[in-house]
PDB file of N, CA and C in Angstrom:
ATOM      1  N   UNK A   1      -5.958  18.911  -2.203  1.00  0.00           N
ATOM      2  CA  UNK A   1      -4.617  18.389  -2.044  1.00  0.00           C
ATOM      3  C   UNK A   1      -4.605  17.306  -0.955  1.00  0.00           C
ATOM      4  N   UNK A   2      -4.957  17.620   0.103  1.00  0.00           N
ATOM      5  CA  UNK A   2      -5.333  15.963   1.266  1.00  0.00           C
ATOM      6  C   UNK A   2      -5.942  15.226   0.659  1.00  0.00           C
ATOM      7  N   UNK A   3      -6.542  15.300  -0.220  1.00  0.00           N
ATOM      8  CA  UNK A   3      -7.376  14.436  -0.953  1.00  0.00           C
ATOM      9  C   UNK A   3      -6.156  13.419  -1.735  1.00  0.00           C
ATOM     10  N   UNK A   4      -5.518  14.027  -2.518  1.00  0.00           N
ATOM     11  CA  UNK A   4      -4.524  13.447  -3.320  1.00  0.00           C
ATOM     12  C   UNK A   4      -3.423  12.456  -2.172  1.00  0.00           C
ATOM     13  N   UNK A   5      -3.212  13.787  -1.509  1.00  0.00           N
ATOM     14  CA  UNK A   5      -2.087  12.982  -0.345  1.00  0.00           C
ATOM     15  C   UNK A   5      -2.981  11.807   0.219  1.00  0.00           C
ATOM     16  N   UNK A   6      -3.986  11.488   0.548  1.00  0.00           N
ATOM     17  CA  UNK A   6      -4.291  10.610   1.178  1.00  0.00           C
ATOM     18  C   UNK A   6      -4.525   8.879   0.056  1.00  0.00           C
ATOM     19  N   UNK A   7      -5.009   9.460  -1.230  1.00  0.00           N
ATOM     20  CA  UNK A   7      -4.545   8.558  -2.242  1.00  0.00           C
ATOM     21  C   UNK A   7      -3.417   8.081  -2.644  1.00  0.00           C
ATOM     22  N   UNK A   8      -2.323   8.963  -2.676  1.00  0.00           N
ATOM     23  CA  UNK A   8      -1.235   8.528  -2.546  1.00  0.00           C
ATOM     24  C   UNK A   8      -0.743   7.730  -1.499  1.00  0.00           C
ATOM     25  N   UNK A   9      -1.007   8.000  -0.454  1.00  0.00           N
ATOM     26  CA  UNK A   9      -0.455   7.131   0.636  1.00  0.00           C
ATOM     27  C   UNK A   9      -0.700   6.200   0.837  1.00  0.00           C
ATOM     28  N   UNK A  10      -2.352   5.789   0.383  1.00  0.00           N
ATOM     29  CA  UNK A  10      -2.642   4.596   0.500  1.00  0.00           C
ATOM     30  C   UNK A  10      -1.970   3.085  -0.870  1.00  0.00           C
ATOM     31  N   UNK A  11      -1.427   4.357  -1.679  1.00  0.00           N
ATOM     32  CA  UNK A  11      -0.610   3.477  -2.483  1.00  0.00           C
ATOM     33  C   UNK A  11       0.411   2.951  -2.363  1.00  0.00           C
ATOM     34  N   UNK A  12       1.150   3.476  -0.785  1.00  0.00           N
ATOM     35  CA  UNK A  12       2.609   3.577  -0.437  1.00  0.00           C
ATOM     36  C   UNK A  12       3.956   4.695  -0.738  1.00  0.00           C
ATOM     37  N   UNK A  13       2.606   5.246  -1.432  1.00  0.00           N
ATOM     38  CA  UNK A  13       4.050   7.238  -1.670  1.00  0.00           C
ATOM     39  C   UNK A  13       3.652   7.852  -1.044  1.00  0.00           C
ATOM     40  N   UNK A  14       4.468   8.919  -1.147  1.00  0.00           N
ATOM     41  CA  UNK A  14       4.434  10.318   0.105  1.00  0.00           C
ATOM     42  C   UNK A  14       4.860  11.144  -0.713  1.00  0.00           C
ATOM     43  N   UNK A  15       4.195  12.021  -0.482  1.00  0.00           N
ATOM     44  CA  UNK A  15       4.489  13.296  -0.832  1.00  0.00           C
ATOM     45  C   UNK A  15       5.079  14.362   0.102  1.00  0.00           C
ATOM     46  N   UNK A  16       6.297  15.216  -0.395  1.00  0.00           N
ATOM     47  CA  UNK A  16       7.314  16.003   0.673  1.00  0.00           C
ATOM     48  C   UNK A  16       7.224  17.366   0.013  1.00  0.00           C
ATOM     49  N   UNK A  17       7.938  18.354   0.497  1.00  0.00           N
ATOM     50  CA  UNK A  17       8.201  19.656  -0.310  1.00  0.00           C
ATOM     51  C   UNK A  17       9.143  18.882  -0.916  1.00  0.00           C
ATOM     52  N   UNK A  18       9.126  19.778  -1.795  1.00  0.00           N
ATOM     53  CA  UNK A  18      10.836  19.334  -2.172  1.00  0.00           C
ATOM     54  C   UNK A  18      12.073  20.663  -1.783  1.00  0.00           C
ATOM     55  N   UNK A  19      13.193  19.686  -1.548  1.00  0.00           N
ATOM     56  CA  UNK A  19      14.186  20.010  -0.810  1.00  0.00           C
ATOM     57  C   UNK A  19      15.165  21.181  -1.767  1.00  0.00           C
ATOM     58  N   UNK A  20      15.640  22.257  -1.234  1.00  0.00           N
ATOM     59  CA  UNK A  20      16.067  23.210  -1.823  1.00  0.00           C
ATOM     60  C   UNK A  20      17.221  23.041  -2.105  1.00  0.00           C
ATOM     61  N   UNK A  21      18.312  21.684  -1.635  1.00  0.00           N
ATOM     62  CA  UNK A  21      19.628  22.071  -1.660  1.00  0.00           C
ATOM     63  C   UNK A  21      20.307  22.519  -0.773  1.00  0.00           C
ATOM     64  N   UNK A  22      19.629  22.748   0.112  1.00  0.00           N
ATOM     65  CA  UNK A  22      20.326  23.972   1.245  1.00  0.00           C
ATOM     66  C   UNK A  22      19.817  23.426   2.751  1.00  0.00           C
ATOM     67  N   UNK A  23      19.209  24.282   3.133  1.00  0.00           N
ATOM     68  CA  UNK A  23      18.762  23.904   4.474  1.00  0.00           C
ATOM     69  C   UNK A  23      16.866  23.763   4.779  1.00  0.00           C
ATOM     70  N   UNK A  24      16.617  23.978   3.702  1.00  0.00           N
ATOM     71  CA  UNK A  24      15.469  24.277   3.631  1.00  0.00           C
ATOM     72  C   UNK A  24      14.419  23.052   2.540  1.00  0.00           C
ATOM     73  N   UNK A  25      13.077  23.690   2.194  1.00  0.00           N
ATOM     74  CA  UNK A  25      12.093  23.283   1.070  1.00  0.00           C
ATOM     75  C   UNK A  25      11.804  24.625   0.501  1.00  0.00           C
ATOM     76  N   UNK A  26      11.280  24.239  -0.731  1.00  0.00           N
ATOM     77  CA  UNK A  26       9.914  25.012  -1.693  1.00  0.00           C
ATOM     78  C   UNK A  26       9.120  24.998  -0.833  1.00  0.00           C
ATOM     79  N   UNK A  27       8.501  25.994  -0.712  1.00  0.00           N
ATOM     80  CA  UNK A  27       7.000  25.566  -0.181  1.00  0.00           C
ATOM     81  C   UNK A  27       5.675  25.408  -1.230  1.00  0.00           C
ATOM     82  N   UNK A  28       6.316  25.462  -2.349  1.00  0.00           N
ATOM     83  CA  UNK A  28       5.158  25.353  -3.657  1.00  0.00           C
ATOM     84  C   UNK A  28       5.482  24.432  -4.676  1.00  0.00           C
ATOM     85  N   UNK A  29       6.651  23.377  -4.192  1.00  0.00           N
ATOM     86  CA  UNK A  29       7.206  22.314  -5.004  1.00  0.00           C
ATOM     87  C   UNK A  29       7.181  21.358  -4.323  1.00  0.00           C
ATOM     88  N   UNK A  30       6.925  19.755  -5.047  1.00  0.00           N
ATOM     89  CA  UNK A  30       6.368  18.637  -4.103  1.00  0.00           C
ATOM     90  C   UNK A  30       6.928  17.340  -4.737  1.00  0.00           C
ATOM     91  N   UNK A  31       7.614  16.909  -3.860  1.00  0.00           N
ATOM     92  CA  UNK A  31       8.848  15.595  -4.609  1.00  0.00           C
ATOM     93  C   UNK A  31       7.563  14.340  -3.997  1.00  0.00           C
ATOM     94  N   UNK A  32       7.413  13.050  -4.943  1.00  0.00           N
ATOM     95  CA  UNK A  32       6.759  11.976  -4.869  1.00  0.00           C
ATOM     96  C   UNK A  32       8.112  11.156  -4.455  1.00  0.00           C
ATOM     97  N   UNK A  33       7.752  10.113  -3.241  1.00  0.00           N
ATOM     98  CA  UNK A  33       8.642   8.872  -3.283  1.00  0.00           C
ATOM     99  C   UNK A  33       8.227   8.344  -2.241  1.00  0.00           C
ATOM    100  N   UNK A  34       8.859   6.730  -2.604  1.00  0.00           N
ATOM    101  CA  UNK A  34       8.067   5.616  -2.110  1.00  0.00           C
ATOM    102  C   UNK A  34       9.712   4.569  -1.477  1.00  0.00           C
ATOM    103  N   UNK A  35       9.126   4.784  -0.086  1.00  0.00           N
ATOM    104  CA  UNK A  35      10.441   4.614   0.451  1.00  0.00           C
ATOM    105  C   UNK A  35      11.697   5.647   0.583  1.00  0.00           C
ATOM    106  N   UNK A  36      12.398   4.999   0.491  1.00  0.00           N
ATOM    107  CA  UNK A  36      13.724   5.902   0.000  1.00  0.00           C
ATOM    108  C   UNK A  36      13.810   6.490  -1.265  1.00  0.00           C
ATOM    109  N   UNK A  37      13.287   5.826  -2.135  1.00  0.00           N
ATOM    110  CA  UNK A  37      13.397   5.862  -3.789  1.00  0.00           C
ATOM    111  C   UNK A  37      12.673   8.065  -3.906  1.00  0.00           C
ATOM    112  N   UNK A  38      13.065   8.271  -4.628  1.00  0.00           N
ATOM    113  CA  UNK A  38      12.456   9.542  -5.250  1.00  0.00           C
ATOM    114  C   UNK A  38      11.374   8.923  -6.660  1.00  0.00           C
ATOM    115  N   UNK A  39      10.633   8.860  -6.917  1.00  0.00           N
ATOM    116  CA  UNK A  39       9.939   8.895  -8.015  1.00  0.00           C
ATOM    117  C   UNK A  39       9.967   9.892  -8.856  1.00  0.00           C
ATOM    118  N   UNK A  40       9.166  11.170  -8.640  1.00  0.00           N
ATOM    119  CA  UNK A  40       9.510  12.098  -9.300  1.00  0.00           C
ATOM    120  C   UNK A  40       9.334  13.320  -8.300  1.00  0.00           C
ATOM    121  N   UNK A  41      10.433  14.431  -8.687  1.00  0.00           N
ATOM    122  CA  UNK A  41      10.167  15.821  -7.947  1.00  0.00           C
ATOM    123  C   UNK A  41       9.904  16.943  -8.988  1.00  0.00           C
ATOM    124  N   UNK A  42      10.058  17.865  -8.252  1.00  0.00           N
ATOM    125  CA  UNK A  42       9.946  19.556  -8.688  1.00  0.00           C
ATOM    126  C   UNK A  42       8.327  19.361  -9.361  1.00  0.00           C
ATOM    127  N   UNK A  43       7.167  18.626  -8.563  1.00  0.00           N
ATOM    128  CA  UNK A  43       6.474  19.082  -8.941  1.00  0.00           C
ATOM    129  C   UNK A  43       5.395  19.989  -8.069  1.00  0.00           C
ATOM    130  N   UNK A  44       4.500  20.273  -9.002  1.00  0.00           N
ATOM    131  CA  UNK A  44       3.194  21.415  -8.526  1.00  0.00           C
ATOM    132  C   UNK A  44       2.015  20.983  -7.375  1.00  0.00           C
ATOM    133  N   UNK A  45       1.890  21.722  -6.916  1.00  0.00           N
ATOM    134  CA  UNK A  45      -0.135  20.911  -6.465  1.00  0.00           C
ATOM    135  C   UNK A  45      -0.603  20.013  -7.448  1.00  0.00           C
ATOM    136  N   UNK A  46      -1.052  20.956  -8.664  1.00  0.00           N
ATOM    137  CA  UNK A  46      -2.166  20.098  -9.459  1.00  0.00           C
ATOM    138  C   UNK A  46      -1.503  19.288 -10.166  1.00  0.00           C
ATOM    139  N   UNK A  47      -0.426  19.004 -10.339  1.00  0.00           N
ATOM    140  CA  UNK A  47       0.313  17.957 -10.860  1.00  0.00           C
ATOM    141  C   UNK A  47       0.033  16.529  -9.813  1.00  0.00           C
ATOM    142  N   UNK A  48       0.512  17.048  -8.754  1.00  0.00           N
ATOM    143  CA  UNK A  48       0.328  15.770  -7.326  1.00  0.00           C
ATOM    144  C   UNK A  48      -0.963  15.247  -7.294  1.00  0.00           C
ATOM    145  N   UNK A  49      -2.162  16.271  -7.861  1.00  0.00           N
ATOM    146  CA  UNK A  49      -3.290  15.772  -7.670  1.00  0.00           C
ATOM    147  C   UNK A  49      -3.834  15.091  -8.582  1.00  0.00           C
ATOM    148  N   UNK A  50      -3.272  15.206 -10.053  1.00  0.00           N
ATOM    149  CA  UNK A  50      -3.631  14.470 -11.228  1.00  0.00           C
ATOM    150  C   UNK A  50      -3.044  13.370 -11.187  1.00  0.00           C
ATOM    151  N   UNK A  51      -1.772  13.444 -10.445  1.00  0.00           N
ATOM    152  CA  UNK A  51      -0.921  11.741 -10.324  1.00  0.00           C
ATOM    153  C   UNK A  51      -1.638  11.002  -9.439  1.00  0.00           C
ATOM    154  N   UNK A  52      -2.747  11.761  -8.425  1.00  0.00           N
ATOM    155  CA  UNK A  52      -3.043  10.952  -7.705  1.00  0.00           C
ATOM    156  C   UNK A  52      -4.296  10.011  -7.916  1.00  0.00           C
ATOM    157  N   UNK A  53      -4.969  10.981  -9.155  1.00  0.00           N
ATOM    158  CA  UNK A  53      -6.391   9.853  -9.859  1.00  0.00           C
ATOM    159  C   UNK A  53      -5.797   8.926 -10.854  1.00  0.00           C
ATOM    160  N   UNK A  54      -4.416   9.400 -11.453  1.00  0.00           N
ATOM    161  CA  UNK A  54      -3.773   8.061 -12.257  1.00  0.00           C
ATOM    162  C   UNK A  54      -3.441   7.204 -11.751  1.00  0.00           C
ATOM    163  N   UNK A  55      -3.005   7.425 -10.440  1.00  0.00           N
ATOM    164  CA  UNK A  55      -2.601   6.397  -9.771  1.00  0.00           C
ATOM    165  C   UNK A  55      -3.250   5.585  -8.827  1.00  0.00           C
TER     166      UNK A  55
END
């Protein structure tokens, strides 16, 4: 997963938990976005990590 995060970043996204609504995160759900923008959320580890060799 640092592996991915660090590919990603060098693309200009970040990867966050994603946000519960409330006061909190998932701690097993992971929103992509670049800037302000959201790209995509509610996703997995191995999802983040497959976006990160496509990308």
């Amino acid at each position: 997963m640092k592996e991915a995060i660090k590919k990603l970043e060098s693309k200009g996204c970040y990867i966050d938990n994603q946000f519960d609504g409330w006061f909190g995160t998932f701690p097993d759900r992971f929103e992509l976005h670049k800037g302000d923008e959201i790209i995509m959320d509610n996703l997995s580890e191995s999802q983040v990590i497959s976006l990160a060799e496509i990308l």
